[in-house]
N, C-alpha and C. Protein backbone atom coordinates (compact mmCIF):
# COMPACT_ATOMS: atom_id res chain seq x y z
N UNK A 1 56.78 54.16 87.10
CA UNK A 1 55.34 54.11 87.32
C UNK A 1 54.66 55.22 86.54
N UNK A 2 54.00 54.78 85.97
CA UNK A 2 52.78 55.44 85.04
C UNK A 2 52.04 56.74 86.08
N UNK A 3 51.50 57.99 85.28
CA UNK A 3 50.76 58.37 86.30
C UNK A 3 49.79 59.40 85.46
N UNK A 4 48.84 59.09 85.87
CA UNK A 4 47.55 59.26 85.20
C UNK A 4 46.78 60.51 85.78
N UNK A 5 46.56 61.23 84.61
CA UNK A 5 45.88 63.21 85.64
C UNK A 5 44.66 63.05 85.28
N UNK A 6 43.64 63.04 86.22
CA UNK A 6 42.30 62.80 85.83
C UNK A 6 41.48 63.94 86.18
N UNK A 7 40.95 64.75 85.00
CA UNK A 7 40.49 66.09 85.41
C UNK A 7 38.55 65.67 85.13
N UNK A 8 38.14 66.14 86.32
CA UNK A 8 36.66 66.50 86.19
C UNK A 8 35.81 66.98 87.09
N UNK A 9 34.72 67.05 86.66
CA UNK A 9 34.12 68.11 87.28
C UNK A 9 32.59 66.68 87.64
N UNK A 10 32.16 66.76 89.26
CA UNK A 10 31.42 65.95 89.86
C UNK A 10 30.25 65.47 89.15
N UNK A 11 29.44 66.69 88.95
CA UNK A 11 28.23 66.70 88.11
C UNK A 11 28.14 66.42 86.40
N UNK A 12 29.45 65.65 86.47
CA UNK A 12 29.25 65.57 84.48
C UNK A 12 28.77 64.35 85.07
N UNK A 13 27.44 63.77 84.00
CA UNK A 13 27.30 62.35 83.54
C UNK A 13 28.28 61.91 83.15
N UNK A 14 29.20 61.82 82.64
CA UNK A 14 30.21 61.31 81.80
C UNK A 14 31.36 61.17 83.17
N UNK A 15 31.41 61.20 83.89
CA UNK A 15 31.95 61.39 85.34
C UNK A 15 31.41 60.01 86.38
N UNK A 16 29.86 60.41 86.28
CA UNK A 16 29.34 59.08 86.65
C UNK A 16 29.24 57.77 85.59
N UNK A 17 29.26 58.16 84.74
CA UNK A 17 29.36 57.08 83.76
C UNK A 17 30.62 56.03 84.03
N UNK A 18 32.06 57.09 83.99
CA UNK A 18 33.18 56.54 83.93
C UNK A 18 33.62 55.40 85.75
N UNK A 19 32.73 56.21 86.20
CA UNK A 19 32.98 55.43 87.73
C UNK A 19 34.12 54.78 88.12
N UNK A 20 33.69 53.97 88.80
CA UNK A 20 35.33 53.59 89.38
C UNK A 20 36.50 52.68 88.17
N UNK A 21 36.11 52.86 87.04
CA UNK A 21 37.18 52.37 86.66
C UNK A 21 38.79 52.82 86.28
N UNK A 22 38.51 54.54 85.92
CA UNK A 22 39.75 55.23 85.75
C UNK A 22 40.83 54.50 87.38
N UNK A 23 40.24 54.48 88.41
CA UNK A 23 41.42 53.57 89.60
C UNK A 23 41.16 52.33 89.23
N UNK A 24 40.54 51.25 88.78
CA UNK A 24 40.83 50.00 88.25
C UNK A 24 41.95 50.32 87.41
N UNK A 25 42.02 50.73 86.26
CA UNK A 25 43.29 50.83 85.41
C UNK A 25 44.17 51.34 86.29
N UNK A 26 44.40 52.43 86.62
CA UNK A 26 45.20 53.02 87.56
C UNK A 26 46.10 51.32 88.42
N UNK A 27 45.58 51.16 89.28
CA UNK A 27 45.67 49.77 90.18
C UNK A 27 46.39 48.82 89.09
N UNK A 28 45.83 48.51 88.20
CA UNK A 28 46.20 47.50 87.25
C UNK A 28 47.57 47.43 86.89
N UNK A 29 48.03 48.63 86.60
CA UNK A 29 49.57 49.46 86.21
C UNK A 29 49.74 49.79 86.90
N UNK A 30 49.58 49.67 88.57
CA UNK A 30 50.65 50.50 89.35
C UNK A 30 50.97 51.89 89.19
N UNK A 31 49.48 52.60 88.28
CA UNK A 31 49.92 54.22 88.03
C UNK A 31 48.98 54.73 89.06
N UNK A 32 50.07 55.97 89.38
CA UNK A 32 49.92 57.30 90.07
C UNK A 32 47.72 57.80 90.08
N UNK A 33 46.69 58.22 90.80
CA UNK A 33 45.70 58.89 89.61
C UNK A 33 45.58 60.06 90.21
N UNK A 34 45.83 60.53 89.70
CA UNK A 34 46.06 62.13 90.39
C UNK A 34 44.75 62.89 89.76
N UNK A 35 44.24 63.47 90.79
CA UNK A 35 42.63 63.84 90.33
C UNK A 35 42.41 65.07 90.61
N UNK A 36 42.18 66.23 89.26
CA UNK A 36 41.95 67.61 89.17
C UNK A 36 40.80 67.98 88.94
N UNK A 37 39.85 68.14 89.95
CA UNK A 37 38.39 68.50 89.67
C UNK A 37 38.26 70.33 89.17
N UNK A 38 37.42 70.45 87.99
CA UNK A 38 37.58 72.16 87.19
C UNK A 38 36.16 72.13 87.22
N UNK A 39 35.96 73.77 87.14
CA UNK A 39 35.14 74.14 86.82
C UNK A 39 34.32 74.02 85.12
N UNK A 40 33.57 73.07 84.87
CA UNK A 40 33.52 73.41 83.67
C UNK A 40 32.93 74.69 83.04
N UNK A 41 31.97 75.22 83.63
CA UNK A 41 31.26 76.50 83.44
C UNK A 41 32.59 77.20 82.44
N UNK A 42 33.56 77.62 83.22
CA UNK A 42 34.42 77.95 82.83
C UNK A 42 35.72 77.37 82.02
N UNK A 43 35.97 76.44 82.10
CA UNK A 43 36.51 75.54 81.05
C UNK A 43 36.22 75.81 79.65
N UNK A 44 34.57 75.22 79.98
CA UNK A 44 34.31 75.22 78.17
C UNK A 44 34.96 76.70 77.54
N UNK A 45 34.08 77.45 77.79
CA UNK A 45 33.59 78.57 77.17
C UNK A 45 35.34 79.60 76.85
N UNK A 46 36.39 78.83 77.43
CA UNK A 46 38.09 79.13 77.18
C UNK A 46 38.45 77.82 75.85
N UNK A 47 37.85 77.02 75.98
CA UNK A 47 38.44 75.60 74.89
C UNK A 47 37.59 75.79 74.20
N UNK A 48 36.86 76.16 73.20
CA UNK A 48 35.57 76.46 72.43
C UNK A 48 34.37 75.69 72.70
N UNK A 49 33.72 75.15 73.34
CA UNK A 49 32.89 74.53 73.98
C UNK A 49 32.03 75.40 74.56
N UNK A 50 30.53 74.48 75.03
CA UNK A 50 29.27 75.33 75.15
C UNK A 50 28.71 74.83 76.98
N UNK A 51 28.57 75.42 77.10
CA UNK A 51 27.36 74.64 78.60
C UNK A 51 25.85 74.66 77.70
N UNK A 52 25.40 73.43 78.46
CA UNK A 52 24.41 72.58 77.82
C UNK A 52 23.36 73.64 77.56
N UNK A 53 23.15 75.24 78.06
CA UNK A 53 21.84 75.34 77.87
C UNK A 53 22.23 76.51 76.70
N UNK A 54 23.43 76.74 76.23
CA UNK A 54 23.68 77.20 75.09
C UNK A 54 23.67 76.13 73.68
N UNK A 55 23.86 74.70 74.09
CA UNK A 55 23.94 73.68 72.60
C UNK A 55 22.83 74.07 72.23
N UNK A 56 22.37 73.39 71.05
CA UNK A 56 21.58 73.46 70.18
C UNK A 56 20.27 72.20 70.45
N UNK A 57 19.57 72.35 70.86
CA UNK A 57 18.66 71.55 70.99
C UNK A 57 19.03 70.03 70.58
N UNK A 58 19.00 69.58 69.51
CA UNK A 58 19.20 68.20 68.73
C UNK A 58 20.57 67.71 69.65
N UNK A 59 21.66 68.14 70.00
CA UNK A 59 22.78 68.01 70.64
C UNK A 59 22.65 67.55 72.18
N UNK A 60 21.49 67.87 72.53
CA UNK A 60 21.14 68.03 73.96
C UNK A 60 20.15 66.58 73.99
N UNK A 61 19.11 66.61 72.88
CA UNK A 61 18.44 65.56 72.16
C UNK A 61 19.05 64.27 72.64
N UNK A 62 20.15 64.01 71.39
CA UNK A 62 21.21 63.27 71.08
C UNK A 62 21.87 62.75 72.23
N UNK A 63 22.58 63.86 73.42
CA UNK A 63 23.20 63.54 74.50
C UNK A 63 22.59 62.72 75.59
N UNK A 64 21.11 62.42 75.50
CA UNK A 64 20.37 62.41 76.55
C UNK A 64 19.76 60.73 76.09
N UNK A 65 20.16 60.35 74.74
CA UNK A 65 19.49 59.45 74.48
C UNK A 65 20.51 58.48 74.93
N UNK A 66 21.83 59.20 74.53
CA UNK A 66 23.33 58.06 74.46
C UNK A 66 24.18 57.88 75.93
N UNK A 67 24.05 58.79 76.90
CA UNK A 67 23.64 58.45 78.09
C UNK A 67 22.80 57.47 78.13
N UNK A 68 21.42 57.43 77.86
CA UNK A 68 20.73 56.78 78.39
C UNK A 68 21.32 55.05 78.05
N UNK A 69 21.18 55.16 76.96
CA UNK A 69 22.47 53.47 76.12
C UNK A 69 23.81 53.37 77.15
N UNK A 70 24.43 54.49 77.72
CA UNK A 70 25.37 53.89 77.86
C UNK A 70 25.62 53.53 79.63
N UNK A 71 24.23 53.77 80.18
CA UNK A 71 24.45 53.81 81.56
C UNK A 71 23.20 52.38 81.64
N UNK A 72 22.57 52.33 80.80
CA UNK A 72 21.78 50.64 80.48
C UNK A 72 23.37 49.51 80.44
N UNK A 73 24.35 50.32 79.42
CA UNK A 73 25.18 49.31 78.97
C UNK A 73 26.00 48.63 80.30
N UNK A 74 26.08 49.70 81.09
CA UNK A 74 26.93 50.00 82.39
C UNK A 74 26.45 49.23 83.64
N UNK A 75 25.07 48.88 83.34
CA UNK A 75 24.18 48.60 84.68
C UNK A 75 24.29 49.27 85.40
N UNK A 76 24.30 50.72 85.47
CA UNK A 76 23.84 52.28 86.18
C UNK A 76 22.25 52.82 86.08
N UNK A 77 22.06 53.27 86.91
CA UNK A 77 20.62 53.87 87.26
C UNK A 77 20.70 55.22 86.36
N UNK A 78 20.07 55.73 85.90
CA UNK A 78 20.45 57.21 85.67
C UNK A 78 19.09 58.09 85.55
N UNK A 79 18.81 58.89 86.38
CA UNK A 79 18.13 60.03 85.64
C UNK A 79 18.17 60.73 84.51
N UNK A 80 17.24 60.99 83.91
CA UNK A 80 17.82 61.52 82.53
C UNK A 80 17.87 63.28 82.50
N UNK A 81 17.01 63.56 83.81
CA UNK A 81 17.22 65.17 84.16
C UNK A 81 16.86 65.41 85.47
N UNK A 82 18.15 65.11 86.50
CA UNK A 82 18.40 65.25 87.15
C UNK A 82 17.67 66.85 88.12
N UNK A 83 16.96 66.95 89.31
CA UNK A 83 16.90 67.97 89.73
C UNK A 83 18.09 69.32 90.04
N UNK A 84 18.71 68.33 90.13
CA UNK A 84 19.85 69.33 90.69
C UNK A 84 21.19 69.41 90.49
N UNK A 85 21.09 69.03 88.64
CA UNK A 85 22.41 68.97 88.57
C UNK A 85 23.07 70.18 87.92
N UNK A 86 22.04 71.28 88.33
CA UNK A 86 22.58 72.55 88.07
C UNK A 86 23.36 73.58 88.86
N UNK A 87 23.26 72.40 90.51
CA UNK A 87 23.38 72.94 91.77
C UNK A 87 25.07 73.45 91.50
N UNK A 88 25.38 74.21 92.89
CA UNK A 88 26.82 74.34 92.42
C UNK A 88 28.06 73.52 93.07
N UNK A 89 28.94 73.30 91.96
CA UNK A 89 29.81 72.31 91.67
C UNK A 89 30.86 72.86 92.74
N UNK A 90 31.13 73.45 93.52
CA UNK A 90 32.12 73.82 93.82
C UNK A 90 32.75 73.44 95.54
N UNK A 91 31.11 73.09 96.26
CA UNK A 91 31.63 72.68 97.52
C UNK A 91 32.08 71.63 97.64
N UNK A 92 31.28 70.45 97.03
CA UNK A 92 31.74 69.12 96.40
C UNK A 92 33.02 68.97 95.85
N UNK A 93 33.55 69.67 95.31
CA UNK A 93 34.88 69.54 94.53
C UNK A 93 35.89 70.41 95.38
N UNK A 94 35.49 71.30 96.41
CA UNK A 94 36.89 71.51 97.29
C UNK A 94 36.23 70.27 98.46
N UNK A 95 35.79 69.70 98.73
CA UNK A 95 35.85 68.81 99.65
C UNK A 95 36.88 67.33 98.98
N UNK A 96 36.39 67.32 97.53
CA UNK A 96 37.29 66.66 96.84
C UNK A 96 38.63 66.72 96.59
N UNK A 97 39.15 67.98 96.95
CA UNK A 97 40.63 68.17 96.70
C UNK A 97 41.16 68.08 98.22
N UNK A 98 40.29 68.50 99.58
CA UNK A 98 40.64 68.48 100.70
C UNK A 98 40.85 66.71 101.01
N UNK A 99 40.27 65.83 100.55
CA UNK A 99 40.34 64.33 100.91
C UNK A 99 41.63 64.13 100.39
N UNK A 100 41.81 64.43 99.07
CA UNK A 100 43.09 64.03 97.91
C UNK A 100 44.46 64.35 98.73
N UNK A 101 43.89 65.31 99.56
CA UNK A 101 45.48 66.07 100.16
C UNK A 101 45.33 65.75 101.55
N UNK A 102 44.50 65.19 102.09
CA UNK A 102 44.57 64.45 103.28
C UNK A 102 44.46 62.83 103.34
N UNK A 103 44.48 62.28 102.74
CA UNK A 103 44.60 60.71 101.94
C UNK A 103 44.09 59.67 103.00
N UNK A 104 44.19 58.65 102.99
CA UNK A 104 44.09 57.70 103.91
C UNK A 104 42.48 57.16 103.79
N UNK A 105 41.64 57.72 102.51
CA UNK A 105 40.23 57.51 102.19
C UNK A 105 40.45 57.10 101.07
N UNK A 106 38.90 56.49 100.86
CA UNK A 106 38.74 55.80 99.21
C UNK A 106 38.21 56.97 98.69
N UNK A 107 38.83 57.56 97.19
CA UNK A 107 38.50 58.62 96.79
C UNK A 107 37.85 58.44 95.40
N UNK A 108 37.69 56.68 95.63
CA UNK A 108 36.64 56.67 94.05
C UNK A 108 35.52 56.70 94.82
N UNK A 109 35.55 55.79 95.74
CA UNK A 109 34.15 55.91 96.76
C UNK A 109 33.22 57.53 96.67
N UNK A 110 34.18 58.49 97.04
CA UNK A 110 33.34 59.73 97.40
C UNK A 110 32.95 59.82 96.38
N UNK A 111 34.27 60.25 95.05
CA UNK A 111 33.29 60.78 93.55
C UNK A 111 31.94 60.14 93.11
N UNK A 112 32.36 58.26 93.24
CA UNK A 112 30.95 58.12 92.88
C UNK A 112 29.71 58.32 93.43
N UNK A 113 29.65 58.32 94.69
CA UNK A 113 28.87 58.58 96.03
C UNK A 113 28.07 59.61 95.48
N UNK A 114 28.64 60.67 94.80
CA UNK A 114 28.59 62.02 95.18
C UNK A 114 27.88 61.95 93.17
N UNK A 115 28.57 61.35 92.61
CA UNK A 115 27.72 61.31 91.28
C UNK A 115 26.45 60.54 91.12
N UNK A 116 26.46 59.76 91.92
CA UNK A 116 25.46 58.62 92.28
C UNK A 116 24.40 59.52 92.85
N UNK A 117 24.53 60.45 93.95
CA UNK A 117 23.41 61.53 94.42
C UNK A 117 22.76 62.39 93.21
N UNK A 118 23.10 63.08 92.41
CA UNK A 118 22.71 63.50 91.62
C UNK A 118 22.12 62.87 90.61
N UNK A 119 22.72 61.80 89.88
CA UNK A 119 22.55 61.30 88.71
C UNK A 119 21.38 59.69 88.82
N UNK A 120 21.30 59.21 90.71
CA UNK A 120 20.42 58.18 90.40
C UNK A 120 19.85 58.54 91.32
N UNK A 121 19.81 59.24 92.65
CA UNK A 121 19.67 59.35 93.93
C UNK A 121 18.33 61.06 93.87
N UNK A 122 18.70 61.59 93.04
CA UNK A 122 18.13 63.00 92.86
C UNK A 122 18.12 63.96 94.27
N UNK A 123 19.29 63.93 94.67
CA UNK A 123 20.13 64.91 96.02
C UNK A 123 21.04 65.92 95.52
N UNK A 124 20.62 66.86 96.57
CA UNK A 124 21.23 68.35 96.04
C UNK A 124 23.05 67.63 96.69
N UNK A 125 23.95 67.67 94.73
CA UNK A 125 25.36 67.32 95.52
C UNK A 125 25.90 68.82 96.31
N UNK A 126 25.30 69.83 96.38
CA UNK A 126 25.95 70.64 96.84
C UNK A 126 25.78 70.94 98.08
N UNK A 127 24.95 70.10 98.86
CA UNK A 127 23.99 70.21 100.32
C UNK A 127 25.34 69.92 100.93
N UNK A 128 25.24 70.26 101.97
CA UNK A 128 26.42 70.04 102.87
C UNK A 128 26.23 68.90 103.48
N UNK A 129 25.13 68.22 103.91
CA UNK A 129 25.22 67.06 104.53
C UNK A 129 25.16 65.69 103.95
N UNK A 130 25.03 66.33 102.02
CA UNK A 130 25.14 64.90 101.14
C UNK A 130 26.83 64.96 101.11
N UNK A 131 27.57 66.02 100.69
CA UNK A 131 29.01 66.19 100.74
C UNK A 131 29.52 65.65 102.43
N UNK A 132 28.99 65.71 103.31
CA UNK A 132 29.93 65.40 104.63
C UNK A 132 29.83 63.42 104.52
N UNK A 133 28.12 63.23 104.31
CA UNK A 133 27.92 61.78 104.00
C UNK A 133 28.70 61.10 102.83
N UNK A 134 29.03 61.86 101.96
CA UNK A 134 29.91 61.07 101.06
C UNK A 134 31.43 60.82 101.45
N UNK A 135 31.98 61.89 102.51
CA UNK A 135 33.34 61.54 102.54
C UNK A 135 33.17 60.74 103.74
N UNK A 136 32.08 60.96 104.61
CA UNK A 136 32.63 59.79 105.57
C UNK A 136 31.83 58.38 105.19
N UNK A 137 31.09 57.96 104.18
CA UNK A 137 31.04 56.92 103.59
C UNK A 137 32.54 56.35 102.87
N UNK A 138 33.35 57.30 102.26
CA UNK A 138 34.72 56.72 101.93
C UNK A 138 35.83 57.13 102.80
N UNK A 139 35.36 56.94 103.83
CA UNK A 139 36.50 56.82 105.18
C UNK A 139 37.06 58.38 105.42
N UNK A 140 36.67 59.32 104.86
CA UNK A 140 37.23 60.43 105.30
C UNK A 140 36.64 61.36 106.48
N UNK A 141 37.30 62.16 107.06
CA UNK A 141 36.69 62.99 108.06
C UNK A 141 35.94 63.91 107.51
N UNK A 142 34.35 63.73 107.85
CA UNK A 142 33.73 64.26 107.16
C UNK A 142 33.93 66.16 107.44
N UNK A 143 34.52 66.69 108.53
CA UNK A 143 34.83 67.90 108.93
C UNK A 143 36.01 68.69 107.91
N UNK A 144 36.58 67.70 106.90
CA UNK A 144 37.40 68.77 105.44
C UNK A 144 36.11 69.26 104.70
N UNK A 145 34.47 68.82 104.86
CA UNK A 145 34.20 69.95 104.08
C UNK A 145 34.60 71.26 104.43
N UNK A 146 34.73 71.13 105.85
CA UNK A 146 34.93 72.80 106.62
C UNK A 146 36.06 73.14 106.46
N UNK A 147 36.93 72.34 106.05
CA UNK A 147 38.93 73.16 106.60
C UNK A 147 39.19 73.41 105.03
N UNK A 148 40.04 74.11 105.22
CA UNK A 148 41.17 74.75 103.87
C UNK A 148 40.32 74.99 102.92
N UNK A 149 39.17 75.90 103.24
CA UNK A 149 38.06 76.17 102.19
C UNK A 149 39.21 76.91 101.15
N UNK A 150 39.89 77.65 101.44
CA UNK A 150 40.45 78.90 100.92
C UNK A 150 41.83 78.36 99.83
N UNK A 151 42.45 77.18 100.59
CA UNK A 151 43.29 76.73 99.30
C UNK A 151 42.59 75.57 98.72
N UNK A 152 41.85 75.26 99.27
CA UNK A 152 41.32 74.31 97.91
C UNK A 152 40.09 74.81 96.66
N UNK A 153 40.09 76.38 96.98
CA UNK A 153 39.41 76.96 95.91
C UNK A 153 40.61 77.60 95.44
N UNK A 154 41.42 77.82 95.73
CA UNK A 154 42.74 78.16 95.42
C UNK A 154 43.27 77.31 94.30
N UNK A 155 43.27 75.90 94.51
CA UNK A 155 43.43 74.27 93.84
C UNK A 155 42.55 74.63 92.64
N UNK A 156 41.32 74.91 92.94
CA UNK A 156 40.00 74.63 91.85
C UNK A 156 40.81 75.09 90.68
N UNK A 157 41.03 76.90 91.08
CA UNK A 157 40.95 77.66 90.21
C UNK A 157 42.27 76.96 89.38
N UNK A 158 43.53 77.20 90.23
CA UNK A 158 44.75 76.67 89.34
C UNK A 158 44.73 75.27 88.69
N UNK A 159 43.90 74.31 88.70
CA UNK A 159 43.56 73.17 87.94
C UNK A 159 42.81 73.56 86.81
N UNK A 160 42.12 74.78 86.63
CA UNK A 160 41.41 75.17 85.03
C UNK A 160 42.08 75.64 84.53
N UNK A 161 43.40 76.38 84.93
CA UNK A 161 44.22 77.15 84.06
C UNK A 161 45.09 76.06 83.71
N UNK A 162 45.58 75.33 84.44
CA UNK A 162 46.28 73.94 84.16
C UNK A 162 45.55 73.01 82.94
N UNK A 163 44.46 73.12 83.09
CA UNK A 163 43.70 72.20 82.18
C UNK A 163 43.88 72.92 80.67
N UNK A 164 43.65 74.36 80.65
CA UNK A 164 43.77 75.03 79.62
C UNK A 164 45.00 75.02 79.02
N UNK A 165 45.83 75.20 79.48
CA UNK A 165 47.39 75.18 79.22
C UNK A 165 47.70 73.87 78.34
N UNK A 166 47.26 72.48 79.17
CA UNK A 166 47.55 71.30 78.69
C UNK A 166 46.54 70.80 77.84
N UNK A 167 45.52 71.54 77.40
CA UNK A 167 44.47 70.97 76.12
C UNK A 167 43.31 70.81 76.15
N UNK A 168 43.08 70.46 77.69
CA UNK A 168 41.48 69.74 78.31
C UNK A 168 40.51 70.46 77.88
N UNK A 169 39.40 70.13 77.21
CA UNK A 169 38.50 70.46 76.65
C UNK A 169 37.49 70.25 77.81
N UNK A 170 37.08 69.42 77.96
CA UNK A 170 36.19 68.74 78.67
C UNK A 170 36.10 67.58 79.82
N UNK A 171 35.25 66.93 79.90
CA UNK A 171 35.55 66.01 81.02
C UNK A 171 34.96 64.99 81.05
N UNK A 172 34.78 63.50 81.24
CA UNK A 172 36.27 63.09 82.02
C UNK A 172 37.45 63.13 80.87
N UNK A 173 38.66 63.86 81.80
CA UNK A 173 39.47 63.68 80.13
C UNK A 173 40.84 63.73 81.42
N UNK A 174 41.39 62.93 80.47
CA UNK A 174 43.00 61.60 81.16
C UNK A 174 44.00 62.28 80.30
N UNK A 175 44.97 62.28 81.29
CA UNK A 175 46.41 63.01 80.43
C UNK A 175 47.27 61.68 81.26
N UNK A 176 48.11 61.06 80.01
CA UNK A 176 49.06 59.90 80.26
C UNK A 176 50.48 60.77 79.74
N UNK A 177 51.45 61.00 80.61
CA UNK A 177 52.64 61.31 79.46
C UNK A 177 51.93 62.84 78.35
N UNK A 178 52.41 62.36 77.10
CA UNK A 178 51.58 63.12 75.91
C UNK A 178 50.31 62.36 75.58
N UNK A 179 49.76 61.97 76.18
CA UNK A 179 49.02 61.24 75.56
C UNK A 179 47.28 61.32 75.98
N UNK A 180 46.39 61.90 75.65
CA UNK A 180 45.47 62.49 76.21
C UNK A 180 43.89 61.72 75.22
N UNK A 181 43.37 61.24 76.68
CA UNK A 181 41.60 60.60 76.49
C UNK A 181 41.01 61.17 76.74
N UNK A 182 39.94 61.33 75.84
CA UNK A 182 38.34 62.17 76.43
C UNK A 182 37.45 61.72 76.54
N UNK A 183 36.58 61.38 77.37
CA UNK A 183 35.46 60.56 78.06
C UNK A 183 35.66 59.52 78.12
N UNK A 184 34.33 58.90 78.92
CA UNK A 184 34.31 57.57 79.70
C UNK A 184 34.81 56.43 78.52
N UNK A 185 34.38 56.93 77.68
CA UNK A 185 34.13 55.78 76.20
C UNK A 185 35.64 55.36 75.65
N UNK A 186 36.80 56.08 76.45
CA UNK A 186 37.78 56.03 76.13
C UNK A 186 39.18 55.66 76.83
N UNK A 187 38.41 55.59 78.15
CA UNK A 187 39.01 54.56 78.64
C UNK A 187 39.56 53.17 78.55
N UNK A 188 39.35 52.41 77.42
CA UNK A 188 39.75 51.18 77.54
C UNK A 188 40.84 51.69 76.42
N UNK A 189 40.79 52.53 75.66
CA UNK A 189 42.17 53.08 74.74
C UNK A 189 43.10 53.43 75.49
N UNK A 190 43.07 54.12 76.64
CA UNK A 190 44.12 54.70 77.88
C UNK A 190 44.71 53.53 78.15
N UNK A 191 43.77 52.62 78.95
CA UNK A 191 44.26 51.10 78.96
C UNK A 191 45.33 50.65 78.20
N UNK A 192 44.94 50.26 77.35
CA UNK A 192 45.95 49.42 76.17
C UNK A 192 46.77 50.64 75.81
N UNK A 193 46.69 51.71 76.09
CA UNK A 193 48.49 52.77 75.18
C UNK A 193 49.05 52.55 76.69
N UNK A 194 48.64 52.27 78.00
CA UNK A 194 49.29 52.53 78.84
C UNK A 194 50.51 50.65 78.81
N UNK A 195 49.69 49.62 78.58
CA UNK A 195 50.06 48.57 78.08
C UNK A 195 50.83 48.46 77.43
N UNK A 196 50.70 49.12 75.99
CA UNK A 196 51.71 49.10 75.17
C UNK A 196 52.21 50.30 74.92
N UNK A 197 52.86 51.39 75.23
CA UNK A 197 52.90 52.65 74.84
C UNK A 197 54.09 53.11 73.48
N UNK A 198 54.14 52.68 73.09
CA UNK A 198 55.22 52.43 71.70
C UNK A 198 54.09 52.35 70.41
């Protein structure tokens, strides 16, 4: 069985973009999706990469238009500047690692839930009561926002050094084997090498 490391961080568009299909493929192949939510703040700025309010204007331009194409293409709602998607990434994503390690929930449900607040919904994802509503919308007890605060920032941190180690630039980005996708747009390539991998 195939098994697929899916690293990202809640608040990327490219996160909500990719939505539930990284577990469609997953499902399809019978692979593993093992899901490492990072900090990108810190990511980039170790892989040579920028946070958005360091790019260069035209880049930011550019990013905002092709989103916009590709979440039309998607039949997704999208804001194009979100109130609060500057909020912080971090309660959301240990509530995300607390579901992963307590299982028995739909864990595409929450991510999108939770990208869907920000990106069409314009809700602070970092509010505690949009994070408790998202896990118990995907069957989880909404009370892991509260437990194992301490190792699942524990998780956070050792998933960026992990990411660094193994290449990850950015996000959404898929590690198959050796074999590594970066963004939503590249998913249907993961697909077919996982199909044919020769």
């Amino acid at each position: 069985m195939s098994r697929i490391d899916y690293f990202l961080a809640l608040q990327s568009p490219y996160v909500y973009l990719a939505g539930r299909r990284p577990w469609e493929i997953a499902a399809r192949h019978g692979a593993e999706l093992v899901l490492k939510p990072v900090d990108v703040a810190q990511l980039f700025p170790r892989t040579g990469g920028k946070v958005r309010e360091e790019r260069h204007p035209s880049r930011n331009d550019y990013a905002t238009q092709d989103r916009a194409r590709q979440a039309k293409k998607l039949g997704l709602p999208m804001d194009p500047n979100p109130p609060y998607r500057g909020a912080n990434p971090a309660p959301a994503a240990y509530a995300l690692i607390a579901a992963q390690r307590a299982g028995g929930g739909d864990l595409a449900a929450y991510v999108t839930a939770i990208s869907r607040a920000i990106w069409a919904e314009g809700r602070d994802f970092s509010d505690d009561a949009v994070i408790k509503g998202a896990l118990e919308g995907a069957g989880f007890d909404p009370g892991l926002a509260d437990r194992g605060l301490l190792s699942s920032a524990e998780t956070y941190g050792a998933n960026l050094e992990e990411a660094v180690s193994r290449g990850v630039f950015g996000v959404p980005f898929f590690i198959v084997e050796d074999q590594k996708f970066w963004g939503q747009d590249r998913l249907e390539d993961m697909d077919l090498w996982i199909s044919n991998p020769s």
